[in-house]
N, C-alpha and C. Protein backbone atom coordinates (compact mmCIF):
# COMPACT_ATOMS: atom_id res chain seq x y z
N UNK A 1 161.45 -130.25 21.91
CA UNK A 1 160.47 -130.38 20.86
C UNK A 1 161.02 -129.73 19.58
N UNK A 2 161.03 -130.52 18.27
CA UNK A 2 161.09 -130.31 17.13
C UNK A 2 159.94 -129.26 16.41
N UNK A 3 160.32 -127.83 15.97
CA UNK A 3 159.27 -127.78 15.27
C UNK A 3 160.04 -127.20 13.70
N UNK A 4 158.92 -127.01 13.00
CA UNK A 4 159.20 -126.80 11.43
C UNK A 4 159.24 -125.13 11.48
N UNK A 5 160.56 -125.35 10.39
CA UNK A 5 161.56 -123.82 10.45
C UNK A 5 159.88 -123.32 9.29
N UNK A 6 160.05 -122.24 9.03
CA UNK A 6 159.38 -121.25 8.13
C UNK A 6 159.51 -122.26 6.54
N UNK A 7 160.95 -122.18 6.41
CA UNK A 7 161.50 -122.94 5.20
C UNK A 7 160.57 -123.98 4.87
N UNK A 8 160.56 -125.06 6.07
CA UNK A 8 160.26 -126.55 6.04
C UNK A 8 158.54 -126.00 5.52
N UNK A 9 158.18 -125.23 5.72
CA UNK A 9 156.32 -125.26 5.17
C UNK A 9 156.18 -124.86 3.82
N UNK A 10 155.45 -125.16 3.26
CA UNK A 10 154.65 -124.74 2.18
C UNK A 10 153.50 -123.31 2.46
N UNK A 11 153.37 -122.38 2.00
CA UNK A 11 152.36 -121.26 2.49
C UNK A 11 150.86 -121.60 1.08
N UNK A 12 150.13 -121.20 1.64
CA UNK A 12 149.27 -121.20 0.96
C UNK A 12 149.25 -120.99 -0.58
N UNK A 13 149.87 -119.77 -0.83
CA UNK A 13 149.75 -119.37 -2.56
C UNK A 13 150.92 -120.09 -2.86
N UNK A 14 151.90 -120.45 -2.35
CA UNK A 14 152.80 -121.35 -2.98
C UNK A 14 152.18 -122.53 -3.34
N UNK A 15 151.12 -123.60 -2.81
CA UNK A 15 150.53 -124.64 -2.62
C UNK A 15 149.57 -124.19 -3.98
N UNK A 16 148.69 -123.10 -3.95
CA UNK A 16 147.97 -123.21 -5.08
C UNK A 16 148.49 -122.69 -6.40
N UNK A 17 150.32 -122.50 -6.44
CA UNK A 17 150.88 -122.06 -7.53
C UNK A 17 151.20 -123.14 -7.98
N UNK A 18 151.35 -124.36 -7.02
CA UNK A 18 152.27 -125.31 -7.74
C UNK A 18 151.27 -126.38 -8.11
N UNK A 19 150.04 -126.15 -7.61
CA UNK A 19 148.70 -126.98 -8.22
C UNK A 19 148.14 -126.44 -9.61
N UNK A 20 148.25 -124.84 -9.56
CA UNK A 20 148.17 -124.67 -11.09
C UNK A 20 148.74 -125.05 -11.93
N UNK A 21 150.01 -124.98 -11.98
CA UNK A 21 151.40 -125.24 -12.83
C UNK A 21 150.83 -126.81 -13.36
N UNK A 22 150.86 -127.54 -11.63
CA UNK A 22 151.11 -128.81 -12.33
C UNK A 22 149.35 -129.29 -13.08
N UNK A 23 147.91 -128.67 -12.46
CA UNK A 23 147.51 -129.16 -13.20
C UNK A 23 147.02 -128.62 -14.89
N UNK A 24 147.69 -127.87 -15.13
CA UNK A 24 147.88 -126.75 -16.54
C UNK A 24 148.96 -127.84 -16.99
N UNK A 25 149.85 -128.73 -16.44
CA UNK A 25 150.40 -129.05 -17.23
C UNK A 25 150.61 -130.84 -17.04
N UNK A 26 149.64 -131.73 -16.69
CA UNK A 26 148.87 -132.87 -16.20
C UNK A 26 149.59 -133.77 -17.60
N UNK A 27 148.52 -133.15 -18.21
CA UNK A 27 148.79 -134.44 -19.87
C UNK A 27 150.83 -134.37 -20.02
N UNK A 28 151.29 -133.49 -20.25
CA UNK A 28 152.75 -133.52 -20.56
C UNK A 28 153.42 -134.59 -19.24
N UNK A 29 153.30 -134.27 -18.02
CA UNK A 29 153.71 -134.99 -16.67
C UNK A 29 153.00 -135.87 -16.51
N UNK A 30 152.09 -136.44 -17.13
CA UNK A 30 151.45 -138.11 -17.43
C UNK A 30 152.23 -138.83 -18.11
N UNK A 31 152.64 -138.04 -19.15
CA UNK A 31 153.26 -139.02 -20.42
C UNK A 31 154.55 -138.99 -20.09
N UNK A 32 155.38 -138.32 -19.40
CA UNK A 32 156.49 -138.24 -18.86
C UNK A 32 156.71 -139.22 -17.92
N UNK A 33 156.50 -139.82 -17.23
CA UNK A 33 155.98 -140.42 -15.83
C UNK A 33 155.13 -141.36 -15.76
N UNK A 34 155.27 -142.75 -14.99
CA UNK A 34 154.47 -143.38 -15.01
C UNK A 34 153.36 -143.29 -13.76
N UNK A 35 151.80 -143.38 -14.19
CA UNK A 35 150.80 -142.76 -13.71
C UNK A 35 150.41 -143.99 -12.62
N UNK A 36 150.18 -144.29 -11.32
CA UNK A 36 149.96 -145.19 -10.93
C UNK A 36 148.21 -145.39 -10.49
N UNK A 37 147.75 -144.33 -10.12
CA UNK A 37 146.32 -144.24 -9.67
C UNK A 37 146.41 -142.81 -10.47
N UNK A 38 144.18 -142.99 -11.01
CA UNK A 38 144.01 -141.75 -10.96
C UNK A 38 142.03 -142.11 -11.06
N UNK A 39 141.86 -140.58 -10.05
CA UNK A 39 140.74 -140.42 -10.28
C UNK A 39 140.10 -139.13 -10.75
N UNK A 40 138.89 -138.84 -10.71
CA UNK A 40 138.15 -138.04 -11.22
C UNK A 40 139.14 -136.64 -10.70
N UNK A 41 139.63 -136.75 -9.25
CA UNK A 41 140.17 -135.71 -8.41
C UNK A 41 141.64 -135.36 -8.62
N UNK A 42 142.27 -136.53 -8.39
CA UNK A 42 143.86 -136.77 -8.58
C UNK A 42 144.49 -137.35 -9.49
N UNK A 43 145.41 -137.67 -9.95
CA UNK A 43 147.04 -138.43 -10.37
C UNK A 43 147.71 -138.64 -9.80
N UNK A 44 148.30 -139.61 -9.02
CA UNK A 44 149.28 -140.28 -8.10
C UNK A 44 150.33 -140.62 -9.14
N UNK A 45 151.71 -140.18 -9.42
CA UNK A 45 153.02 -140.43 -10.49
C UNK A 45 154.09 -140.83 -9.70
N UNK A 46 154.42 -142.16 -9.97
CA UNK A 46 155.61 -142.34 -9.44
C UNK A 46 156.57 -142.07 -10.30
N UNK A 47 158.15 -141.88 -9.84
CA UNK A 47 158.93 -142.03 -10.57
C UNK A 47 159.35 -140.39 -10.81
N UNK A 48 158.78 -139.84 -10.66
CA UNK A 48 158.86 -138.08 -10.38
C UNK A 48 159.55 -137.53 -9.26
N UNK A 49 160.73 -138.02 -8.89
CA UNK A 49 161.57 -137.42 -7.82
C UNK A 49 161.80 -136.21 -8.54
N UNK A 50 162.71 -135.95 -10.16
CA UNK A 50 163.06 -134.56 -10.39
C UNK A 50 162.29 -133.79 -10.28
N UNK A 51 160.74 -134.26 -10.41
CA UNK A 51 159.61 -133.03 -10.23
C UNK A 51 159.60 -132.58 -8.96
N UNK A 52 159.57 -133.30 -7.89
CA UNK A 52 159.70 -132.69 -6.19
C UNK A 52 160.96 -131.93 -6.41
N UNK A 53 162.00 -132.40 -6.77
CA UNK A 53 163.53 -131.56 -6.59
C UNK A 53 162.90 -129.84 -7.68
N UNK A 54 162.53 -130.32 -8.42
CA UNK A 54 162.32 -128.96 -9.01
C UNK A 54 161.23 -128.04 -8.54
N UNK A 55 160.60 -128.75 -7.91
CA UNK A 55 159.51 -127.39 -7.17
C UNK A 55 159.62 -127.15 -6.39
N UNK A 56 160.64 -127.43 -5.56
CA UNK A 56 161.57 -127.34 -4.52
C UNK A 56 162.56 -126.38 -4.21
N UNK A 57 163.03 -126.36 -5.59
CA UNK A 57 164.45 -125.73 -6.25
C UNK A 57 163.41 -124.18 -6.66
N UNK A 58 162.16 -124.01 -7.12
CA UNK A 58 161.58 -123.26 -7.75
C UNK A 58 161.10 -122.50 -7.24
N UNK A 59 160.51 -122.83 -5.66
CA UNK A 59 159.23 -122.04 -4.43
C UNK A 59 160.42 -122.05 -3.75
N UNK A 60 161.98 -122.38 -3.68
CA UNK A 60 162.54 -122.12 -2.41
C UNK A 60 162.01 -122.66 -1.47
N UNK A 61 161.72 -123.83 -1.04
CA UNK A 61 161.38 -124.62 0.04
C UNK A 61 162.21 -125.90 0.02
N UNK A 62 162.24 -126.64 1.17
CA UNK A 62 162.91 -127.95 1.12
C UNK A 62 162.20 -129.24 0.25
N UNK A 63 163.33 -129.72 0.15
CA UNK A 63 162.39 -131.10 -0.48
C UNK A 63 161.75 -131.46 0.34
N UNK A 64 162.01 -131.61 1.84
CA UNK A 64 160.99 -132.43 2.56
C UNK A 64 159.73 -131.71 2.40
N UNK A 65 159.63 -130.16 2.85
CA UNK A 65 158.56 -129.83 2.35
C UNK A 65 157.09 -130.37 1.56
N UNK A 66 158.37 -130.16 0.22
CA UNK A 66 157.29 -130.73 -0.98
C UNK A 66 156.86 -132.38 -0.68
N UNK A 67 157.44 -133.03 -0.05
CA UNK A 67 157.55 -134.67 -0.02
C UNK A 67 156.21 -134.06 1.40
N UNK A 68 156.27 -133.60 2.05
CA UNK A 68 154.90 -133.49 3.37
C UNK A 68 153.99 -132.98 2.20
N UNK A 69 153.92 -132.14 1.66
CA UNK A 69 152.28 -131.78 0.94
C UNK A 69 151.78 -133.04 -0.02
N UNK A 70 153.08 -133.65 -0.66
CA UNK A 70 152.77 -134.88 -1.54
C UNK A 70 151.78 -136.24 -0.79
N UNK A 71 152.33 -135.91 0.31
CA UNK A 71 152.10 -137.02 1.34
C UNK A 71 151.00 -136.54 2.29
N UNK A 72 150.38 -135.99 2.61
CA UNK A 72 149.35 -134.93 2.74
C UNK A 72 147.85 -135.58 2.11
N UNK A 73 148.60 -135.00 0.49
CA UNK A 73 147.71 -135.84 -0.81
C UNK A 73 147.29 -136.77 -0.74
N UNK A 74 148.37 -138.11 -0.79
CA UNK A 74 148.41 -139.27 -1.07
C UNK A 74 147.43 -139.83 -0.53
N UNK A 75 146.85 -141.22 -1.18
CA UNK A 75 145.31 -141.51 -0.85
C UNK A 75 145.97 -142.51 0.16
N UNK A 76 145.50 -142.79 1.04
CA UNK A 76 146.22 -144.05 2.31
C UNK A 76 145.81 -145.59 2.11
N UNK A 77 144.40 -145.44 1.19
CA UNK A 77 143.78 -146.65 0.63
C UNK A 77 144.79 -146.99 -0.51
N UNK A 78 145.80 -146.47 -1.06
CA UNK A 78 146.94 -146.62 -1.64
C UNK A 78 148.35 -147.39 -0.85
N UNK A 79 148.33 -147.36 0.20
CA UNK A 79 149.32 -148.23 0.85
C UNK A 79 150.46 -147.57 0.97
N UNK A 80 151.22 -147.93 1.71
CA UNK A 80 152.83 -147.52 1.55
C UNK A 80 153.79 -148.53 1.62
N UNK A 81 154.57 -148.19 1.17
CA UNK A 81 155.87 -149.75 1.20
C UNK A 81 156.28 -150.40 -0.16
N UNK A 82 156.71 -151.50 0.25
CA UNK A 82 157.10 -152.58 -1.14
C UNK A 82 155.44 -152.74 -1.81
N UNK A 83 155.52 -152.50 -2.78
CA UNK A 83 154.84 -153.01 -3.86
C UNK A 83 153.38 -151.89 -4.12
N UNK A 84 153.36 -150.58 -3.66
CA UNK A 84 153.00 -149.02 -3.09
C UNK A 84 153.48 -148.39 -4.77
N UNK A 85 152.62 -147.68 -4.49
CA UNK A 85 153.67 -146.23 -5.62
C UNK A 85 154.48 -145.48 -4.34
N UNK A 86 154.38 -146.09 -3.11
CA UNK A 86 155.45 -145.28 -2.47
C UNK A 86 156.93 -146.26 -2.34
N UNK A 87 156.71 -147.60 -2.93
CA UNK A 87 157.89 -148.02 -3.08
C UNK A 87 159.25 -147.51 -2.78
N UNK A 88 159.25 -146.58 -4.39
CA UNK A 88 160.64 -145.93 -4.64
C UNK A 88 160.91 -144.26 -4.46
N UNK A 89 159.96 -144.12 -3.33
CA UNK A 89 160.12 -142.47 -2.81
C UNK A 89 158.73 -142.13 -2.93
N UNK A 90 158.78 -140.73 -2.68
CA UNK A 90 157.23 -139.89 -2.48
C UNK A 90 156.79 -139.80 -3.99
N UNK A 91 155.63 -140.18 -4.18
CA UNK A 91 155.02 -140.20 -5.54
C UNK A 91 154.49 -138.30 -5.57
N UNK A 92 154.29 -138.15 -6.64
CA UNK A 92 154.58 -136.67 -7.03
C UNK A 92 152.69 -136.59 -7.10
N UNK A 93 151.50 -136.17 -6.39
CA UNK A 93 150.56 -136.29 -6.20
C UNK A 93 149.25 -134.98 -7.12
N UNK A 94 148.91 -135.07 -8.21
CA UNK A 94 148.67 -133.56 -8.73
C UNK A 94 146.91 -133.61 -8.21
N UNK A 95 146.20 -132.45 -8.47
CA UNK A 95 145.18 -132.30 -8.40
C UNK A 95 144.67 -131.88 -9.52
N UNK A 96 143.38 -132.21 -9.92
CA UNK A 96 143.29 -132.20 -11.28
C UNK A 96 142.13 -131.14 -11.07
N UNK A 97 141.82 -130.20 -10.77
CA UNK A 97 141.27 -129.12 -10.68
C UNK A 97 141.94 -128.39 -9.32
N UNK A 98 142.59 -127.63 -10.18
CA UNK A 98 143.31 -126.75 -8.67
C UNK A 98 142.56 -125.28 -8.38
């Protein structure tokens, strides 16, 4: 049995550091990024791989990590696959009240 090193998780205050960050900084990483869904709750951004690599690079955790909490997020009534914002990798998922 496979289980997840310490590394591979996200801890709690890391999770609500990187929900502040990103939603303190929403409007700049909208306009940066193309926005695929959003509701009252979320922003679904594709096209934001450097943003996973950098909060990654930032909390010291793996990318997969960040790609499981993204995916966590992600609404499932959103789809996955060809023609998905999960198309071209894990869409970068913010919360808009963290």
């Amino acid at each position: 049995m496979v289980t997840e090193s310490t590394f591979d998780r996200i801890d709690q205050q890391t999770r609500d550091d990187i929900d502040s960050f990103y939603t303190e900084h929403l409007q700049e990483i909208s306009e940066k990024y193309d926005v695929a869904y959003e509701t009252d709750d979320i922003v679904v951004i594709t096209g934001a791989n450097e943003e996973i690599n950098a909060i990654a690079d930032y909390y010291d955790v793996t990318y997969s990590a960040v790609c499981s909490l993204m995916r966590e997020r992600y609404p499932e009534h959103l789809g996955r696959g060809w023609g998905t914002p999960t198309e071209y990798g894990t869409p970068l998922v913010i919360l808009k009240i963290a």
